[in-house]
N, C-alpha and C. Protein backbone atom coordinates (compact mmCIF):
# COMPACT_ATOMS: atom_id res chain seq x y z
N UNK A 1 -72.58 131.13 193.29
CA UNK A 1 -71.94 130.19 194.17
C UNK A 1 -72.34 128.78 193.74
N UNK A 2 -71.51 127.95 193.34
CA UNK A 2 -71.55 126.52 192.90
C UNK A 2 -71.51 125.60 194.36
N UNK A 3 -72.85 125.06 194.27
CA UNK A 3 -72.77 124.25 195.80
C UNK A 3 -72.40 122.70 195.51
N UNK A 4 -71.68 121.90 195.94
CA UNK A 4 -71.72 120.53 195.28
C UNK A 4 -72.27 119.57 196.77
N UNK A 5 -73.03 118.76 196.27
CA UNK A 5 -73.87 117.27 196.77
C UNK A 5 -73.07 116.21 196.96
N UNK A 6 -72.89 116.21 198.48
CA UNK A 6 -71.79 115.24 198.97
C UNK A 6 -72.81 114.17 199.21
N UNK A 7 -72.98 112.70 198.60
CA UNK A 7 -73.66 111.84 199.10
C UNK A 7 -73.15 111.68 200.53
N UNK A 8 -74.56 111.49 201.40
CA UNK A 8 -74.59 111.08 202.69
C UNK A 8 -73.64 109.75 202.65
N UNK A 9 -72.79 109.52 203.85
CA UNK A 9 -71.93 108.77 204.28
C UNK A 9 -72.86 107.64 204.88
N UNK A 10 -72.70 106.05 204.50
CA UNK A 10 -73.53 104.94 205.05
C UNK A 10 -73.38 104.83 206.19
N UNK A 11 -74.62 104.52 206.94
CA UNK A 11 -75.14 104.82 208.26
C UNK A 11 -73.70 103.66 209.22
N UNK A 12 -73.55 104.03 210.51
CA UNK A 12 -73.28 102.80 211.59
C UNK A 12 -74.27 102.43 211.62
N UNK A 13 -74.00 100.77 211.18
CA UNK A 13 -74.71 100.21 211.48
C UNK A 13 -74.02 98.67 212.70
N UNK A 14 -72.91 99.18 213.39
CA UNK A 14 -72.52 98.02 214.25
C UNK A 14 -73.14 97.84 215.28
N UNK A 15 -74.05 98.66 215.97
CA UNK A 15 -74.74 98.49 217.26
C UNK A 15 -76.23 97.48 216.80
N UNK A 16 -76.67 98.11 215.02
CA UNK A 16 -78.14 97.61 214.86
C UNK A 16 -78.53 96.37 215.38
N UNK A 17 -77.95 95.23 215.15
CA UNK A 17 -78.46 93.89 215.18
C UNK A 17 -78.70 94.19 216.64
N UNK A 18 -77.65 93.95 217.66
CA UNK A 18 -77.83 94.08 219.06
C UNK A 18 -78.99 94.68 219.77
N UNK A 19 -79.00 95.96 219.41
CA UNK A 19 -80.30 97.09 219.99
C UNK A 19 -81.58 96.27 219.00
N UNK A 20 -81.96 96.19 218.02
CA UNK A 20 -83.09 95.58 217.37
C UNK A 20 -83.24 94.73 218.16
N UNK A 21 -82.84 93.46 218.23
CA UNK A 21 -83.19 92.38 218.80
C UNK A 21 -83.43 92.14 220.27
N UNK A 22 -83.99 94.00 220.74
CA UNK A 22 -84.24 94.50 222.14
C UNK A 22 -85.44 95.24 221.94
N UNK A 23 -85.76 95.11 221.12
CA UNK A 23 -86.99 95.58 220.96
C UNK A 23 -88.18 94.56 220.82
N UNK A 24 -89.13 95.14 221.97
CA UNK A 24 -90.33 93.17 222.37
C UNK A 24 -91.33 93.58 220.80
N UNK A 25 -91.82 91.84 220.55
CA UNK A 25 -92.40 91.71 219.59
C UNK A 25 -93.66 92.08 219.79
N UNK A 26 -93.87 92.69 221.00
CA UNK A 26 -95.36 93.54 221.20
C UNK A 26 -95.49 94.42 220.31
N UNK A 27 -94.19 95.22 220.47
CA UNK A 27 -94.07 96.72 220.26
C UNK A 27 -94.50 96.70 218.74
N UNK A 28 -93.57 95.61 217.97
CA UNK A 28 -93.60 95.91 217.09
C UNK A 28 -94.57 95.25 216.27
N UNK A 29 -95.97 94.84 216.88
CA UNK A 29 -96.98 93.87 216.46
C UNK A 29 -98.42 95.03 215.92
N UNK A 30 -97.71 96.47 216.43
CA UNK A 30 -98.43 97.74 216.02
C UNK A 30 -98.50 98.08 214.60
N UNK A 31 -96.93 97.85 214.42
CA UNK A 31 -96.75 97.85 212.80
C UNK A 31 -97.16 96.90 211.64
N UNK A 32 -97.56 95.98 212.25
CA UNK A 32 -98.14 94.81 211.13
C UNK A 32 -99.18 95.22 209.81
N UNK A 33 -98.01 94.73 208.79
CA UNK A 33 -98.70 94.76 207.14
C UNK A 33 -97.94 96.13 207.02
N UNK A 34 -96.75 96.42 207.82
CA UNK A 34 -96.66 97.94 207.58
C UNK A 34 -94.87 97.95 207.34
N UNK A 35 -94.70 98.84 206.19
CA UNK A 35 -93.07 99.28 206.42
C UNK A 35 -93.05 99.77 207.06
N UNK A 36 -91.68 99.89 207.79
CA UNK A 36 -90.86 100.45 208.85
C UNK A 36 -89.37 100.81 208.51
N UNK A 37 -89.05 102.23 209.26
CA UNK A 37 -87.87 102.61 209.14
C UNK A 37 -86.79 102.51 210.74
N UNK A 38 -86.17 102.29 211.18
CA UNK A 38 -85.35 101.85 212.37
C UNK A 38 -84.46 102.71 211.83
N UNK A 39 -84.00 103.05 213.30
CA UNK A 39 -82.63 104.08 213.59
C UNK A 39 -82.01 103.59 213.25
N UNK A 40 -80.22 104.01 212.82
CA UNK A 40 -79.07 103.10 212.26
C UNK A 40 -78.94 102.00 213.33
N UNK A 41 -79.42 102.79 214.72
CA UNK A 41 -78.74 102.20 215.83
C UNK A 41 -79.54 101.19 216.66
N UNK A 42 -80.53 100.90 215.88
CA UNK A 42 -81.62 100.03 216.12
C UNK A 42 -82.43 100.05 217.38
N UNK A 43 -82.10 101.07 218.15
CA UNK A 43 -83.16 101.56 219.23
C UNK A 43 -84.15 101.64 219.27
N UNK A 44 -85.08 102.43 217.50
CA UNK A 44 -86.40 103.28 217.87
C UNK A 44 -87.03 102.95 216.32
N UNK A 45 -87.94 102.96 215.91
CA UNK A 45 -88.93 102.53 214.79
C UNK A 45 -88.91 104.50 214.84
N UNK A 46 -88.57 104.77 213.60
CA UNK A 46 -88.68 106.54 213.37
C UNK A 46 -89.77 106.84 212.33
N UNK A 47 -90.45 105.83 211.67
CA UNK A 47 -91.76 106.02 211.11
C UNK A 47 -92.02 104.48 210.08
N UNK A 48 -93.14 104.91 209.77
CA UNK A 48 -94.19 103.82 209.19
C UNK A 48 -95.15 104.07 208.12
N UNK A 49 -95.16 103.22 207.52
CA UNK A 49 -96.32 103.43 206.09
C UNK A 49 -96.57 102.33 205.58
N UNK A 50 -97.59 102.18 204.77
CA UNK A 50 -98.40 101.40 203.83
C UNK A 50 -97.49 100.50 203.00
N UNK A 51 -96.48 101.45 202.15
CA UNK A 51 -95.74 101.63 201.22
C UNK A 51 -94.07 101.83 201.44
N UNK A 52 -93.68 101.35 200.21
CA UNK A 52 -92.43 101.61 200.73
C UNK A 52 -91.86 103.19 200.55
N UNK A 53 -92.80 103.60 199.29
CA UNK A 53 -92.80 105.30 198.88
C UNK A 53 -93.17 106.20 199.78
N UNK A 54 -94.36 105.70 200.23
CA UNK A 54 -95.35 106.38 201.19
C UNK A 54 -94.09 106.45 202.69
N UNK A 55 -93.45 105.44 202.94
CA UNK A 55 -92.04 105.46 203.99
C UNK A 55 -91.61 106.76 203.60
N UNK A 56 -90.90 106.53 202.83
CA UNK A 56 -89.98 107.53 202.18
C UNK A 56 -90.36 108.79 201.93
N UNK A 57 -91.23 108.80 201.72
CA UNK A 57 -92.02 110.14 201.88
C UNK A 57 -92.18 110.57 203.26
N UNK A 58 -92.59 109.86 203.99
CA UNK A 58 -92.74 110.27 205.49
C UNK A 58 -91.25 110.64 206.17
N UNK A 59 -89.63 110.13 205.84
CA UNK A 59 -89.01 110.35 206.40
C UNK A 59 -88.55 111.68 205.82
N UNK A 60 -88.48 112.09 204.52
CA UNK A 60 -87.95 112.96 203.88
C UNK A 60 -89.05 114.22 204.40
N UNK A 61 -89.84 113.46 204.72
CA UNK A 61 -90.59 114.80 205.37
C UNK A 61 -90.42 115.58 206.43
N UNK A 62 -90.12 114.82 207.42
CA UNK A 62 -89.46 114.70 209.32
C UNK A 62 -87.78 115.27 208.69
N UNK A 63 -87.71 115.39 207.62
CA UNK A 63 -86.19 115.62 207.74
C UNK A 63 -85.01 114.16 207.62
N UNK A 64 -85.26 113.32 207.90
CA UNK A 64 -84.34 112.71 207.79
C UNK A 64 -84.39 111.43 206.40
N UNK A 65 -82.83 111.71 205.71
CA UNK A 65 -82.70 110.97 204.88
C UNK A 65 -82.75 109.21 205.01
N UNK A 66 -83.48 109.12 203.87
CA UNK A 66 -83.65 107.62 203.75
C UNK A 66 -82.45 106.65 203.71
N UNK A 67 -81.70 107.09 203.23
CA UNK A 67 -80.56 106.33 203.16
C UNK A 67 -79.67 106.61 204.84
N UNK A 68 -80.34 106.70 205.58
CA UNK A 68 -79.15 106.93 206.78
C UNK A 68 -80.15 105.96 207.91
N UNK A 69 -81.85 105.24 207.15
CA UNK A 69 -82.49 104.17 208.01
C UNK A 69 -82.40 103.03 207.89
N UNK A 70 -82.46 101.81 208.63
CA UNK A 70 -82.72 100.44 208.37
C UNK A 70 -84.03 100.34 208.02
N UNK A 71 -84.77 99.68 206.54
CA UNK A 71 -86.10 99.78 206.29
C UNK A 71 -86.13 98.77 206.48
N UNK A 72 -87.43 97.59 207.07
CA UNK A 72 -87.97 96.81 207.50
C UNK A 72 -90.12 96.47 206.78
N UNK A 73 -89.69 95.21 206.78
CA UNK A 73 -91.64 94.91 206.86
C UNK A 73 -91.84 94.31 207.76
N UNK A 74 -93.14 94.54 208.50
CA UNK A 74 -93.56 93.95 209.70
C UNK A 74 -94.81 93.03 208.90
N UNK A 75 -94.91 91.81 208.64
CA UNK A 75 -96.23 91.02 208.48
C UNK A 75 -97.04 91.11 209.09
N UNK A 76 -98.24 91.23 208.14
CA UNK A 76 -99.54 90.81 209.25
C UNK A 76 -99.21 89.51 210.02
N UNK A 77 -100.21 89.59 211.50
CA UNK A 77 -100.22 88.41 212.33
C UNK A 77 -100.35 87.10 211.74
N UNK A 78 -99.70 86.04 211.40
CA UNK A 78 -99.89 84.59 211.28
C UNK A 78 -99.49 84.31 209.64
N UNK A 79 -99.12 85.69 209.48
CA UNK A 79 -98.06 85.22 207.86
C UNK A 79 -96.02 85.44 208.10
N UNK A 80 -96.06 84.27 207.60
CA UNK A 80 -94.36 84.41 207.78
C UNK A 80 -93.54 84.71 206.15
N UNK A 81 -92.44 85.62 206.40
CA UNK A 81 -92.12 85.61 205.40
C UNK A 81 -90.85 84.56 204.83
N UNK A 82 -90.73 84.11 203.97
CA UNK A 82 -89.66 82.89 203.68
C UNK A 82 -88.08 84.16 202.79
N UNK A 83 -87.35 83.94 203.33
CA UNK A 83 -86.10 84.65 202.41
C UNK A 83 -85.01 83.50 201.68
């Protein structure tokens, strides 16, 4: 039986901005110096790591594909990042 590999379809992401920017900067002051992965739907932080591998490793582990999260860095306290 020949199985073929449908790449995963890119996440919704029309709710993210909205729901993220509902989430208090307490919450997310846990994660500092740390990647982060966010739901498409920007509700919930679904895991965390050191690394951006070490991420990725953690989601592929829980089951869920990397490509279907918003990845994020949280800075340590009192460093900003410039884009």
């Amino acid at each position: 039986m020949n199985q073929t590999h449908h790449p995963a379809q890119p996440p919704d992401l029309s709710e993210f901005a909205r729901n993220r920017g509902q989430i208090p900067a307490e919450e997310l002051a846990q994660y500092a110096g740390c990647y982060i992965a966010f739901s498409a739907d920007g509700k919930q932080v679904l895991a965390s790591a050191g690394t951006e591998e070490e991420l990725e490793e953690r989601l592929r582990a829980a089951g869920i594909d990397p490509s279907q999260v918003v990845g994020s860095y949280v800075p340590p306290s009192g460093v900003a990042i410039l884009l």
